[in-house]
Protein backbone atom coordinates (compact mmCIF):
# COMPACT_ATOMS: atom_id res chain seq x y z
CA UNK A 1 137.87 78.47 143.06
CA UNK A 2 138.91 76.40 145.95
CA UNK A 3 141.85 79.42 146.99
CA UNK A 4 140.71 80.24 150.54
CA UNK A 5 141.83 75.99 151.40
CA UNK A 6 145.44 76.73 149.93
CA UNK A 7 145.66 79.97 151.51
CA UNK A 8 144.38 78.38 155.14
CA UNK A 9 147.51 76.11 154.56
CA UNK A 10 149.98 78.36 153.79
CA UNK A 11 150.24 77.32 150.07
CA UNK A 12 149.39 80.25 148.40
CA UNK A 13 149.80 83.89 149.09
CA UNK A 14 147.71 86.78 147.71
CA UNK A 15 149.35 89.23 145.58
CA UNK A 16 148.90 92.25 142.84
CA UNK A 17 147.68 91.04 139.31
CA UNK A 18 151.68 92.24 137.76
CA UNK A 19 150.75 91.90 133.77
CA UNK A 20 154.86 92.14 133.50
CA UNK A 21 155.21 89.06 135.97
CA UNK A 22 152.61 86.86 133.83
CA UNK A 23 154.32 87.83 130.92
CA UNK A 24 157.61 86.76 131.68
CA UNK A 25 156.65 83.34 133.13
CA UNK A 26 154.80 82.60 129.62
CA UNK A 27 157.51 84.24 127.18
CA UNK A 28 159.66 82.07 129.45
CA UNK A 29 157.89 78.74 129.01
CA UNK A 30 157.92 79.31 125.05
CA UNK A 31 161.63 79.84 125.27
CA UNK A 32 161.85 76.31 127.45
CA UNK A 33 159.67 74.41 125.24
CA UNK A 34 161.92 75.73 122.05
CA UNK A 35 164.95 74.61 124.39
CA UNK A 36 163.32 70.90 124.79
CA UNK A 37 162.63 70.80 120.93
CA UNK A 38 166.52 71.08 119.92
CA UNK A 39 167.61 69.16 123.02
CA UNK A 40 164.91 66.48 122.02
CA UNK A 41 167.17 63.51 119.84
CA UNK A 42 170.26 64.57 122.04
CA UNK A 43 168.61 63.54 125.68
CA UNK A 44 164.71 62.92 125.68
CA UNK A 45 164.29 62.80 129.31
CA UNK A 46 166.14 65.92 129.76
CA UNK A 47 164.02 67.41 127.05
CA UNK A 48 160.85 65.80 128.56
CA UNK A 49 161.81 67.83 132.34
CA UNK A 50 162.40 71.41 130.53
CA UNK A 51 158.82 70.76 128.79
CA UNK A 52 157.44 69.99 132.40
CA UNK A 53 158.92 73.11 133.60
CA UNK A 54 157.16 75.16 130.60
CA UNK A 55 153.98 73.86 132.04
CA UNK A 56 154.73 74.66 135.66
CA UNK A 57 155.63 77.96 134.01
CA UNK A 58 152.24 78.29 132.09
CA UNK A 59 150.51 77.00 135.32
CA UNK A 60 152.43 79.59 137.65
CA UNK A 61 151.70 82.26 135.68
CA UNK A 62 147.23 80.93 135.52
CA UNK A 63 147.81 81.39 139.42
CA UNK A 64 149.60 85.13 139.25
CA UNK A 65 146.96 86.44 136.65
CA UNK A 66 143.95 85.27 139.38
CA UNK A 67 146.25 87.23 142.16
CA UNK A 68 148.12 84.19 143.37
CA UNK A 69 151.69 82.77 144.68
CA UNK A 70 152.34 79.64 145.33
CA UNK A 71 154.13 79.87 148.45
CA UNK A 72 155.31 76.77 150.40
CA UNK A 73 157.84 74.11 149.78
CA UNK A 74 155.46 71.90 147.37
CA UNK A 75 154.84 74.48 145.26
CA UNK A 76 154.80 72.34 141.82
CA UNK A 77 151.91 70.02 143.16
CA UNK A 78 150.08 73.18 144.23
CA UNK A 79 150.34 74.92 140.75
CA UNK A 80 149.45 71.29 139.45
CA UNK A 81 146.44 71.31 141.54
CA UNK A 82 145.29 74.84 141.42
CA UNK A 83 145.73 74.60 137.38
CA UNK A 84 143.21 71.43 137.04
CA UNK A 85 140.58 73.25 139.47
CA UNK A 86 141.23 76.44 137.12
CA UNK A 87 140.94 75.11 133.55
CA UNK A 88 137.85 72.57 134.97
CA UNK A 89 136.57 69.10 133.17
CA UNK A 90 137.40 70.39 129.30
CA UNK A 91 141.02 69.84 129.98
CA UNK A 92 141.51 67.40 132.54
CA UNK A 93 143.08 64.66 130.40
CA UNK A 94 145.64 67.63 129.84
CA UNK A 95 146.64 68.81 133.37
CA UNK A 96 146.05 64.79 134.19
CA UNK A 97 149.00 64.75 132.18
CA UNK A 98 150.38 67.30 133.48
CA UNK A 99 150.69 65.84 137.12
CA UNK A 100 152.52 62.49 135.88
CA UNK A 101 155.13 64.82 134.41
CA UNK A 102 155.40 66.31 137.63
CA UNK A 103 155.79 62.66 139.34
CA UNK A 104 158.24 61.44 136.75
CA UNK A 105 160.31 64.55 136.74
CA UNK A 106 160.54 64.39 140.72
CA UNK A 107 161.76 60.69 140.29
CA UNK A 108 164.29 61.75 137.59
CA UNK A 109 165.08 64.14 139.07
CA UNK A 110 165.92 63.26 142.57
CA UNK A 111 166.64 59.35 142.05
CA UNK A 112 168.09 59.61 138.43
CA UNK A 113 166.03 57.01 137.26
CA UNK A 114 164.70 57.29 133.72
CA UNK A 115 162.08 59.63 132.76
CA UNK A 116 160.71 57.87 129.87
CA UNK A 117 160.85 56.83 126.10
CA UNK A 118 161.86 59.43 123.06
CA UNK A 119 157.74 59.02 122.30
CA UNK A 120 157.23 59.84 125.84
CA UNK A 121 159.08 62.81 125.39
CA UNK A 122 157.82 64.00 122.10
CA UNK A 123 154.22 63.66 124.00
CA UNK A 124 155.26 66.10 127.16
CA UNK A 125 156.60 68.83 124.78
CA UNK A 126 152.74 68.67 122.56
CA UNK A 127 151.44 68.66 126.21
CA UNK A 128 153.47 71.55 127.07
CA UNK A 129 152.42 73.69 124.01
CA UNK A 130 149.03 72.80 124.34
CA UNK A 131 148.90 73.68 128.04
CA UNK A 132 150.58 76.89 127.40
CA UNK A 133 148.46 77.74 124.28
CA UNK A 134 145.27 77.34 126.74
CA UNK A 135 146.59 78.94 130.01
CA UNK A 136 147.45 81.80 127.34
CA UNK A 137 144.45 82.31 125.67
CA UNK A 138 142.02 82.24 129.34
CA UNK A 139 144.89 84.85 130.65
CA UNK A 140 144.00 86.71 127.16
CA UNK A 141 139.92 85.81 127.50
CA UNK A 142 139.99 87.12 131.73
CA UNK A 143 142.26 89.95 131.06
CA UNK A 144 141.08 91.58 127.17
CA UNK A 145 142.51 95.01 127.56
CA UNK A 146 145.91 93.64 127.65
CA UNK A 147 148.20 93.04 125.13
CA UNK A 148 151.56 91.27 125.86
CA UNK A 149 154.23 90.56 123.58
CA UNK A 150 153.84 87.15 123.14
CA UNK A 151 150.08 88.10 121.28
């Protein structure tokens, strides 16, 4: 893992594996990604930025179980980063996808300019849920003696 870079730079800081911490960010990005379903037909592109959040969530929480904070100002593109290194070749279509969320979220975001199509939207939510199914189940596969209550 390419940590001792980020941590050179000031973009991560070490910290305690917290199980409770980890937990929270991923019963958390559930909740979000439930919140972007019923919000969905009402305002896609607000939908389509709570789903990016559940994967920043996912992603955050990746970082915290490997002893991790992101820690500077850009801290999305460093979770964004850090997750692609983490979950390798098998899913880099995913966090690929992943990072143009984070792009198109900054520009709706910040300029108001549109985040994309009701499609687009209904594909960042099945992004979401996939990304947080994975990030789960490696936090689950590096970590077996814990249960949390979103097993």
């Amino acid at each position: 893992m390419p940590f001792e870079a980020y941590l050179k730079k000031g973009l991560l800081k070490r910290q305690r594996v917290n199980f409770k911490q980890i937990e929270k960010q991923i019963v958390r990005a559930k909740k979000d990604l439930d919140t972007a379903q019923m919000l969905l037909a009402k305002d896609p592109e607000w939908a389509a930025t709570i789903a990016y959040h559940a994967m920043l969530r996912a992603g955050r929480a990746l970082l915290f179980s490997s002893g991790y904070l992101p820690a500077d100002g850009g801290q999305h593109r460093t979770v964004v980063e850090l997750t692609h290194r983490h979950l390798g070749r098998d899913y880099a279509s995913l966090v690929e996808h992943f990072e143009k969320m984070r792009r198109k979220r900054n520009i709706f975001f910040y300029e108001s300019d549109p985040f994309g199509t009701l499609t687009e939207a209904e594909n960042a939510l099945k992004a979401a849920s996939q990304l947080i199914r994975v990030i789960q189940g490696m936090i689950r596969e590096e970590n077996p003696q814990v249960h949390f209550c979103f097993d």
